[in-house]
C-alpha atoms as a PDB file:
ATOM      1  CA  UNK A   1      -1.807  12.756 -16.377  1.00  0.00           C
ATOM      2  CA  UNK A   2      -2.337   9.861 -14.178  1.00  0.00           C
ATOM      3  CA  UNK A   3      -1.183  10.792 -10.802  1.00  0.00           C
ATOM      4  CA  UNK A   4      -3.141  14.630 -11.828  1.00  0.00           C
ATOM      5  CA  UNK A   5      -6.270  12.934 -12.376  1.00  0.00           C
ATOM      6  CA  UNK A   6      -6.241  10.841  -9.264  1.00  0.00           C
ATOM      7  CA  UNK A   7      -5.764  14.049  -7.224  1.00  0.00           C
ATOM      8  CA  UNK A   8      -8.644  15.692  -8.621  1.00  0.00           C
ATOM      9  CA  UNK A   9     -10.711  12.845  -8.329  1.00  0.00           C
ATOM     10  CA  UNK A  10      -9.823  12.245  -4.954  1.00  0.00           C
ATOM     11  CA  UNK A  11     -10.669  15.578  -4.053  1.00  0.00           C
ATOM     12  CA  UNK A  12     -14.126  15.149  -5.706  1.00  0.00           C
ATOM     13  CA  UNK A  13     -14.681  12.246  -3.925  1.00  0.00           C
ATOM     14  CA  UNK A  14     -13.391  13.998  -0.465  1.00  0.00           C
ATOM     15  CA  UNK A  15     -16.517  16.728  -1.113  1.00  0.00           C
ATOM     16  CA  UNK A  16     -18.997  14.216  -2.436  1.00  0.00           C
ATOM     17  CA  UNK A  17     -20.770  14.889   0.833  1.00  0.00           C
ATOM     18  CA  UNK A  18     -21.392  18.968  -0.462  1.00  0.00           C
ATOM     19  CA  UNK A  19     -21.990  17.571  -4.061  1.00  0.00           C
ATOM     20  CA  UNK A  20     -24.237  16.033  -6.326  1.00  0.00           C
ATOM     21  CA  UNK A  21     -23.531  12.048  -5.746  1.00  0.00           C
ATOM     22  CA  UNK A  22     -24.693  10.798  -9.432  1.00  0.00           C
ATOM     23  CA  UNK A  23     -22.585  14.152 -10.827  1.00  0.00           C
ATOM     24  CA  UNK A  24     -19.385  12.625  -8.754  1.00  0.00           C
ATOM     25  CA  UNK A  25     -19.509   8.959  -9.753  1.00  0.00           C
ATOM     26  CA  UNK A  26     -19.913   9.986 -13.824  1.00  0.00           C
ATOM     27  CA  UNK A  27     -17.219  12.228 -13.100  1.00  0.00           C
ATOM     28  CA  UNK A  28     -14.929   9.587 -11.357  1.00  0.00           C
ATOM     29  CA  UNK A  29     -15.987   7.041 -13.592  1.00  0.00           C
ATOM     30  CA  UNK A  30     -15.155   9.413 -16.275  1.00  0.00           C
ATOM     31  CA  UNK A  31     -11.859  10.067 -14.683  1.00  0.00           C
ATOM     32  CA  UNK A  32     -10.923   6.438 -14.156  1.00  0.00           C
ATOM     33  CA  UNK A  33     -11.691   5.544 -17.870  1.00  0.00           C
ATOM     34  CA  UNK A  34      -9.570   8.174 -19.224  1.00  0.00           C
ATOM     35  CA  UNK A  35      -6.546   6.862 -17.013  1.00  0.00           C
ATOM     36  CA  UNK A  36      -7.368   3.315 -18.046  1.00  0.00           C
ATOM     37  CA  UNK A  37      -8.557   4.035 -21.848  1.00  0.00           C
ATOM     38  CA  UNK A  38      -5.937   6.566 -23.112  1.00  0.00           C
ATOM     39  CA  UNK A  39      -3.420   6.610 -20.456  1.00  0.00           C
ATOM     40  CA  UNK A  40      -3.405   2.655 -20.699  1.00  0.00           C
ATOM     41  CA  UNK A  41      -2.323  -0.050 -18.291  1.00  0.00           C
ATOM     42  CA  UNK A  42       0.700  -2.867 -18.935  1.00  0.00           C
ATOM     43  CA  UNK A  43      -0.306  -5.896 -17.944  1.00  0.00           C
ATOM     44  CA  UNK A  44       2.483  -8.538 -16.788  1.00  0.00           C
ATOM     45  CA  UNK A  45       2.231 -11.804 -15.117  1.00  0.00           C
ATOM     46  CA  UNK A  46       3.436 -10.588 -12.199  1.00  0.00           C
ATOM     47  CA  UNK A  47       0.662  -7.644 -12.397  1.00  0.00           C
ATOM     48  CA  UNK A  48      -0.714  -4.417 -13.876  1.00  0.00           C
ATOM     49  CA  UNK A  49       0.520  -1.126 -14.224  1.00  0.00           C
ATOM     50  CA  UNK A  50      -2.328   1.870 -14.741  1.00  0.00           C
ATOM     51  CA  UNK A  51       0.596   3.870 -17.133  1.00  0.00           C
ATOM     52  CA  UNK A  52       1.700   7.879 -16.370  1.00  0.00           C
ATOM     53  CA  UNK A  53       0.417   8.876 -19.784  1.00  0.00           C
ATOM     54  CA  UNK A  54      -0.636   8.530 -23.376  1.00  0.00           C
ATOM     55  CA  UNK A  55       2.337   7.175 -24.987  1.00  0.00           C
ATOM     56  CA  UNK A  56       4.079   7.024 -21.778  1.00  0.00           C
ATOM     57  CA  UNK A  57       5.179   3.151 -21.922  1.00  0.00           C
ATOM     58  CA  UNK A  58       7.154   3.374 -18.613  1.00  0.00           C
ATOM     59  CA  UNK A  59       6.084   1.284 -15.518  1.00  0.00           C
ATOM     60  CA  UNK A  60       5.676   4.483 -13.009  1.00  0.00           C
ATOM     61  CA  UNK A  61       5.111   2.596  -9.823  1.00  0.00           C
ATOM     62  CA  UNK A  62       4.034   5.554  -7.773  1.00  0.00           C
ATOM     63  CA  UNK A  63       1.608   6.701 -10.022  1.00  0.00           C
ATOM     64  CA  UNK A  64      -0.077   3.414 -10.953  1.00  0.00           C
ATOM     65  CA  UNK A  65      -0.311   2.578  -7.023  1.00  0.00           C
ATOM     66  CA  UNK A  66      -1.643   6.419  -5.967  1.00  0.00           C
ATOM     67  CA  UNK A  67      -4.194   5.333  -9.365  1.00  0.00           C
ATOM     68  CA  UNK A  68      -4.967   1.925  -7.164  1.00  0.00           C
ATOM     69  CA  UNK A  69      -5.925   3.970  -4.041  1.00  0.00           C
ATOM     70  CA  UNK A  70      -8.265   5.709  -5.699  1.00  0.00           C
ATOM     71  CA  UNK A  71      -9.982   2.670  -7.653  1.00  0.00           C
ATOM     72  CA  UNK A  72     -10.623   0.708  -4.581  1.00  0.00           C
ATOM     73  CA  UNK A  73     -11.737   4.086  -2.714  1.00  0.00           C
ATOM     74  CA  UNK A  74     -14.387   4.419  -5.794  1.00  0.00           C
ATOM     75  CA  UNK A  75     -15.072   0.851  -5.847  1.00  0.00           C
ATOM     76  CA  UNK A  76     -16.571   0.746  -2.323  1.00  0.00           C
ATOM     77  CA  UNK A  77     -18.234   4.117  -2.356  1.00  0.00           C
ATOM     78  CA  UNK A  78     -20.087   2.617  -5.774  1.00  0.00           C
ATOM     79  CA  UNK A  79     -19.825  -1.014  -5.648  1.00  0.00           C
ATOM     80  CA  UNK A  80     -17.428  -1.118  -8.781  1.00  0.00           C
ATOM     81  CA  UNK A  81     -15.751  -4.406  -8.482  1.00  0.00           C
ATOM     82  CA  UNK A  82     -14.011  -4.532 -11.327  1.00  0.00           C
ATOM     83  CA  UNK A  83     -11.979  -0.879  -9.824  1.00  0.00           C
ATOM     84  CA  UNK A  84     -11.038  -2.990  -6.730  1.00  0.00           C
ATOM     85  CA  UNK A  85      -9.687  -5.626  -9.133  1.00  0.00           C
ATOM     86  CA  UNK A  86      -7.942  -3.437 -11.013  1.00  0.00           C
ATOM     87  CA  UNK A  87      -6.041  -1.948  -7.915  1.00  0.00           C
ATOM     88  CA  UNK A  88      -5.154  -5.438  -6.718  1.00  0.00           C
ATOM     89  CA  UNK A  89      -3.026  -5.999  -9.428  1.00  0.00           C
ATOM     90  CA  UNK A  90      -1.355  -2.457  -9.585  1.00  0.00           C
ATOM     91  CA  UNK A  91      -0.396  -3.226  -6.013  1.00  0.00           C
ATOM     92  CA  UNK A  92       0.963  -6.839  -6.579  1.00  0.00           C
ATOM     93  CA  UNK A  93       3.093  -5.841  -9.481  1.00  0.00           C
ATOM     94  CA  UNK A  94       4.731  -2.852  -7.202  1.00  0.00           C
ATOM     95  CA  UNK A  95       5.143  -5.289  -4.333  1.00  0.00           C
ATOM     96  CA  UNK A  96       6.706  -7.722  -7.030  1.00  0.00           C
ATOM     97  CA  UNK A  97       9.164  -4.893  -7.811  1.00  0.00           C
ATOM     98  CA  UNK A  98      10.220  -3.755  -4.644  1.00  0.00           C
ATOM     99  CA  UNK A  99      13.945  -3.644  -4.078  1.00  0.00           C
ATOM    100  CA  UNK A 100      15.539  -6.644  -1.779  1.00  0.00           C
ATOM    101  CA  UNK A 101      16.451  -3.130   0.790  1.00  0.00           C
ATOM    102  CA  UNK A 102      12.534  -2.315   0.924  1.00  0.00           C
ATOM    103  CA  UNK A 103      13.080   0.709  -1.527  1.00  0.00           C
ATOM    104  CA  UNK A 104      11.440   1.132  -4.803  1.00  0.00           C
ATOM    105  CA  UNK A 105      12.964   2.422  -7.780  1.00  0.00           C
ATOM    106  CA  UNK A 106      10.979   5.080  -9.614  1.00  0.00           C
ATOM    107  CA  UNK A 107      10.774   2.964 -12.981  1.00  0.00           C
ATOM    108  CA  UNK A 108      11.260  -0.640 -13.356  1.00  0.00           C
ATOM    109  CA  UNK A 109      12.981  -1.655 -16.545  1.00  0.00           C
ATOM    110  CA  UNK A 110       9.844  -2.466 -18.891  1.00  0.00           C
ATOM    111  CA  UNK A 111      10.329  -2.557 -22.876  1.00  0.00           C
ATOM    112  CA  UNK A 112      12.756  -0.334 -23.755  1.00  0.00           C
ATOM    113  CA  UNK A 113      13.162   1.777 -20.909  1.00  0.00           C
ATOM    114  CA  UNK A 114      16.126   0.802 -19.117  1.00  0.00           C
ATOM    115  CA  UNK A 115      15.538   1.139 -14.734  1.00  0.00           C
ATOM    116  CA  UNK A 116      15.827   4.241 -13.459  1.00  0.00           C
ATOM    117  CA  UNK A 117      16.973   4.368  -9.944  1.00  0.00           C
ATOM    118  CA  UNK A 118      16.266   7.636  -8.481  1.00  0.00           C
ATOM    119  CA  UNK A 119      14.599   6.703  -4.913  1.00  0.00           C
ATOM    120  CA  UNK A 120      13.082   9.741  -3.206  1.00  0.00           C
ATOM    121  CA  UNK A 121      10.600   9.975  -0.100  1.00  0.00           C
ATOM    122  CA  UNK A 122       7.726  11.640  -1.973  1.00  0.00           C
ATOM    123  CA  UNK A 123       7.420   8.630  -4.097  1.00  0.00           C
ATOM    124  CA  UNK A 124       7.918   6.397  -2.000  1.00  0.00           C
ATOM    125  CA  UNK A 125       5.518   8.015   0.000  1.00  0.00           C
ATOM    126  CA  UNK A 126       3.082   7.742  -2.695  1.00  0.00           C
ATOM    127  CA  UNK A 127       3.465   4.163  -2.978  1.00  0.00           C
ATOM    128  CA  UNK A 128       3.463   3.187   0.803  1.00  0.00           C
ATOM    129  CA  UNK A 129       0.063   5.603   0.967  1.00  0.00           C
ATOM    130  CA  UNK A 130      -1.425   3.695  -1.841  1.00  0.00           C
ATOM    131  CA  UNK A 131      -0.093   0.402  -0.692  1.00  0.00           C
ATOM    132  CA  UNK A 132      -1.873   0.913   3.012  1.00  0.00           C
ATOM    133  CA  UNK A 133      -5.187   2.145   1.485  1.00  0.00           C
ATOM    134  CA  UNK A 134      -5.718  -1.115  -1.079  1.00  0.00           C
ATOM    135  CA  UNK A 135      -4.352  -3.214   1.183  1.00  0.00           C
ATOM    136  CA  UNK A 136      -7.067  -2.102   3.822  1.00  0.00           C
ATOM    137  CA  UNK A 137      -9.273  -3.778   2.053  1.00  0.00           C
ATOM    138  CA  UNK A 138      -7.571  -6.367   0.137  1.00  0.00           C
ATOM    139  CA  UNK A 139      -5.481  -8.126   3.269  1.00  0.00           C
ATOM    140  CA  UNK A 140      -2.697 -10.029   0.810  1.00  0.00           C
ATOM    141  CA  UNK A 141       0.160 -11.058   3.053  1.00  0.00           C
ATOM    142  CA  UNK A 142       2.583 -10.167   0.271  1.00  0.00           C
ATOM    143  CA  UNK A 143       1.642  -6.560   0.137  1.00  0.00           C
ATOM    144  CA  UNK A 144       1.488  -6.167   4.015  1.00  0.00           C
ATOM    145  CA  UNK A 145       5.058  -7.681   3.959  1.00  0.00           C
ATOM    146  CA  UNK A 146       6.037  -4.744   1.719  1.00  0.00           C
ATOM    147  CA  UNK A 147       4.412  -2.157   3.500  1.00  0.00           C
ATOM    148  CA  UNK A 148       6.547  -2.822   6.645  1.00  0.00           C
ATOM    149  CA  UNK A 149       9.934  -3.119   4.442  1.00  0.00           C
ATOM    150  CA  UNK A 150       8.936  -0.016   2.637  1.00  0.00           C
ATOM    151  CA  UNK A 151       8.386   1.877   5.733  1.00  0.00           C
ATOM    152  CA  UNK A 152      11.441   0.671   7.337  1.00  0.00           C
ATOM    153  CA  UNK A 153      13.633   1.235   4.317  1.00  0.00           C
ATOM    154  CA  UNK A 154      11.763   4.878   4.632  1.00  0.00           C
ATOM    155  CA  UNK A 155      12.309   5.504   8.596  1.00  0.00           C
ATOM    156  CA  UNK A 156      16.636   4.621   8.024  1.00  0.00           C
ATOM    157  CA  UNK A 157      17.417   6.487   4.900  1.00  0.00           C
ATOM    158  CA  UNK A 158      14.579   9.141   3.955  1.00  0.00           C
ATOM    159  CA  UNK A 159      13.962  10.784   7.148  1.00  0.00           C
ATOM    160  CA  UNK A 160      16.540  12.839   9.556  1.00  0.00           C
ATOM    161  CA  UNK A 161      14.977  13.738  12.819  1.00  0.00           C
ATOM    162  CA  UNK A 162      12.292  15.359  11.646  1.00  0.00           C
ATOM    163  CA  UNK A 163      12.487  16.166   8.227  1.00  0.00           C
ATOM    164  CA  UNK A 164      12.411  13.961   4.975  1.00  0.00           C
ATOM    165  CA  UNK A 165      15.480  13.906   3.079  1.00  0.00           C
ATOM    166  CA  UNK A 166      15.968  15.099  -0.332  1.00  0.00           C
ATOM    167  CA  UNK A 167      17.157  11.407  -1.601  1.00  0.00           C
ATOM    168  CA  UNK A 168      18.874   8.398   0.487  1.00  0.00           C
ATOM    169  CA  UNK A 169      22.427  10.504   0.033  1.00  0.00           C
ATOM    170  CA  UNK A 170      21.060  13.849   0.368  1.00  0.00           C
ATOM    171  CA  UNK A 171      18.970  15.855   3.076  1.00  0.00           C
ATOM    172  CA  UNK A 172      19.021  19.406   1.310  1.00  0.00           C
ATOM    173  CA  UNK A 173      17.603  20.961   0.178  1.00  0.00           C
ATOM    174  CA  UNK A 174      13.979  20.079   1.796  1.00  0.00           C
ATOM    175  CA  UNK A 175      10.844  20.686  -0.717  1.00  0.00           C
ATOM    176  CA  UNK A 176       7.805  21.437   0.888  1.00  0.00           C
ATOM    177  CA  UNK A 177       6.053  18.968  -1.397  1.00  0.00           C
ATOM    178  CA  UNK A 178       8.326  16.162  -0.035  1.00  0.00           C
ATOM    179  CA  UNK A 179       7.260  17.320   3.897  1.00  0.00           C
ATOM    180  CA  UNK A 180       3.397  17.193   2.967  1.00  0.00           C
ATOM    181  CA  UNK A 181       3.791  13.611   1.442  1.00  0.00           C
ATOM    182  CA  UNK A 182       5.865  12.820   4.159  1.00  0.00           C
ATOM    183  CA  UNK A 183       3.068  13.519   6.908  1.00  0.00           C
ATOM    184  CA  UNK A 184       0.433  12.204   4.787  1.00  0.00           C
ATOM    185  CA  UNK A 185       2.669   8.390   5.198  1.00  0.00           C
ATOM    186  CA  UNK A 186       3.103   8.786   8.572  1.00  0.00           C
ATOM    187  CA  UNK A 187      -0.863   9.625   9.376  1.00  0.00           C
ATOM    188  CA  UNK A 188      -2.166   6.517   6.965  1.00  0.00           C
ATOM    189  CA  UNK A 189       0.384   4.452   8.330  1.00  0.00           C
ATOM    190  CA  UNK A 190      -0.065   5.392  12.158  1.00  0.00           C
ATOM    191  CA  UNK A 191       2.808   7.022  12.867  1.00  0.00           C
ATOM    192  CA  UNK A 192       1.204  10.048  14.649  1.00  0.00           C
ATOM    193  CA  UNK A 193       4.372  10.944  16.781  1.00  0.00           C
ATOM    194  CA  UNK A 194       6.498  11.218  13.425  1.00  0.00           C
ATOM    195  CA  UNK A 195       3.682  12.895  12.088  1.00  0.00           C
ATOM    196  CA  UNK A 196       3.205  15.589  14.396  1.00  0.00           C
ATOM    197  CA  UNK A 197       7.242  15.890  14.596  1.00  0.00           C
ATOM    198  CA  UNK A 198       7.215  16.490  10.168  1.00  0.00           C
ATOM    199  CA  UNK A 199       3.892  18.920  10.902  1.00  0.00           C
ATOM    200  CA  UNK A 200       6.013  21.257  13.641  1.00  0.00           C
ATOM    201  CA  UNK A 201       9.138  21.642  10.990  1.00  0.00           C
ATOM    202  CA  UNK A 202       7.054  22.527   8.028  1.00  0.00           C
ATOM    203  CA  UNK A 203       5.376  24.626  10.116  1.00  0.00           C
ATOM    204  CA  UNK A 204       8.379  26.357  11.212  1.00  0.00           C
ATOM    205  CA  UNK A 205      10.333  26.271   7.969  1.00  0.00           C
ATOM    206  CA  UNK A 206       7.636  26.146   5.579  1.00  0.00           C
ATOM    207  CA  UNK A 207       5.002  28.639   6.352  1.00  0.00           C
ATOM    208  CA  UNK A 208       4.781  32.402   5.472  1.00  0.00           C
ATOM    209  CA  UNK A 209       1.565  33.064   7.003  1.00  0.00           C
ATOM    210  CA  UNK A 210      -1.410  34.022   5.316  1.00  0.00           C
ATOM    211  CA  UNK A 211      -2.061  30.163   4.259  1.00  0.00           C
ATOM    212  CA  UNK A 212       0.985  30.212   2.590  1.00  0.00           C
ATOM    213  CA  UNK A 213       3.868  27.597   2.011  1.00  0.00           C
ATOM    214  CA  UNK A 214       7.375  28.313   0.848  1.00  0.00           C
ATOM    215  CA  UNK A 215       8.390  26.053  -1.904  1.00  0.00           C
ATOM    216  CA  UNK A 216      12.048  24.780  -0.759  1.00  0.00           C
ATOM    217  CA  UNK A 217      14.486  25.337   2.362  1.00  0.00           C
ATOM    218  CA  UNK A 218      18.150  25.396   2.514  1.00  0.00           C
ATOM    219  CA  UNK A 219      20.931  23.982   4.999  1.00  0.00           C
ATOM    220  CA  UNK A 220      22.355  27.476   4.940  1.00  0.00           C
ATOM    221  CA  UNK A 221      18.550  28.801   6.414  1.00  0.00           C
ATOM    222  CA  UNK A 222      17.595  30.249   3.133  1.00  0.00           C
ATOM    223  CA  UNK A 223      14.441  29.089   1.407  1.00  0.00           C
ATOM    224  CA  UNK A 224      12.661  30.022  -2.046  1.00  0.00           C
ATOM    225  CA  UNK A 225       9.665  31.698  -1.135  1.00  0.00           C
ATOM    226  CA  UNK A 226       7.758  30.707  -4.272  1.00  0.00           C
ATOM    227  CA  UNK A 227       4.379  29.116  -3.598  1.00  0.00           C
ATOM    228  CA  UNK A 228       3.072  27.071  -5.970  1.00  0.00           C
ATOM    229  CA  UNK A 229      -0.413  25.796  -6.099  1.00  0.00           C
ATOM    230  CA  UNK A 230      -0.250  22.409  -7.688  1.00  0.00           C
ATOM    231  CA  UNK A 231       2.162  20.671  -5.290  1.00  0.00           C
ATOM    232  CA  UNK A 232       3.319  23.006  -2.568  1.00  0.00           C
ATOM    233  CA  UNK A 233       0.110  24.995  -1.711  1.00  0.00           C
ATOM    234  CA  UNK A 234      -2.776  22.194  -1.836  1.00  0.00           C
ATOM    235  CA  UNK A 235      -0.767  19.223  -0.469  1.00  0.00           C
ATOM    236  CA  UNK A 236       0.957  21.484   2.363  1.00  0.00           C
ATOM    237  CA  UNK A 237      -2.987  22.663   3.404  1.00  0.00           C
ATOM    238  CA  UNK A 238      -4.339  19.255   2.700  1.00  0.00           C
ATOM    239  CA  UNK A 239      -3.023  18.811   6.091  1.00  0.00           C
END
């Protein structure tokens, strides 16, 4: 629910512009209360965690940081200090769980949820993205330092050439969902060569024509020609 509702806000506030402004900020702030209200946020010494979902206890790093990039968006847009607070702790407590490799896990142990490990470049992606945008702003040392170990971590073991890989082990298959996400890093991070390079191969192995995106491609040159609108379609034309 949380990482849904910051896409739809964020795509409110993209078209704020062709909207009514009072209309979009009691929407976002709307938005923003259900994900802090009823989804709920964990806070720890180290720093907060805006949670996935009601009743969702786990410490989704991803989501809470994508979350983060949104509040401080909406807190300069409509001078909501108390959003850019909020984001600076969702990005300390991800920089405070950062693997000593620069990876992140997706779920720190929290509670009674043991870790789980599964590192893959769309959310990593997320987190770097959201990581760059607060820290924009915010200029803490500790989060730039993670940035650059995140990205590097990123460049060695979830990108071949020029695709993303399906985990650190695995390249295939490739999801179209995991090329998107992969551009987006590259562009807010300033990597426009690596950028252009992941734009070309989704381009090639990816599109059907017609503004449409496969959903998946195989080693074998197979692909599933599904397209689906809530990952594949919008973040592949986002672009």
């Amino acid at each position: 629910m949380t990482i849904t509702t910051t896409i739809v806000l964020e795509g409110m506030m993209n078209a704020i512009h062709l909207l009514d402004r009072q209309a979009v900020a009691e929407r976002v702030e709307s938005g923003i209360r259900f994900m802090v209200e009823e989804c709920g946020v964990a806070e720890l010494p180290e720093g907060d965690c805006i949670l996935y979902g009601p009743g969702d206890t786990r410490l989704i790093l991803n989501a809470s940081v994508a979350a983060a990039a949104l509040l401080q968006r909406a807190a300069l847009v409509f001078g909501r200090d108390d959003y850019s607070a909020l984001a600076a702790r969702a990005v300390a407590l991800a920089a405070h769980n950062q693997n000593p490799d620069g990876s992140w896990y997706y779920s720190p142990a929290y509670r009674e949820h043991p870790d789980d490990t599964i590192i893959d470049g769309r959310h990593t992606g997320y987190i770097l993205e959201g990581l760059i945008k607060v820290n924009a702003e915010l200029g803490d040392a500790r989060v730039a330092e993670a940035i650059e170990r995140g990205w590097a971590y990123s460049k060695a073991h979830l990108i071949e050439d020029d695709k993303p890989r399906w985990s650190p082990d695995q390249t295939w298959p490739v999801d179209a969902h995991d090329v998107a996400q992969a551009i987006m890093t590259a562009l807010v991070y300033g990597d426009h060569d690596l950028a252009r390079q992941h734009m070309a191969f989704a381009m090639d192995s990816f599109y059907a024509g017609e503004g449409q995106f496969r959903y998946k491609a195989f080693e074998n040159g197979d692909s599933n020609n599904a397209v689906f609108i809530r990952w594949t379609q919008l973040r592949c034309t986002r672009q």
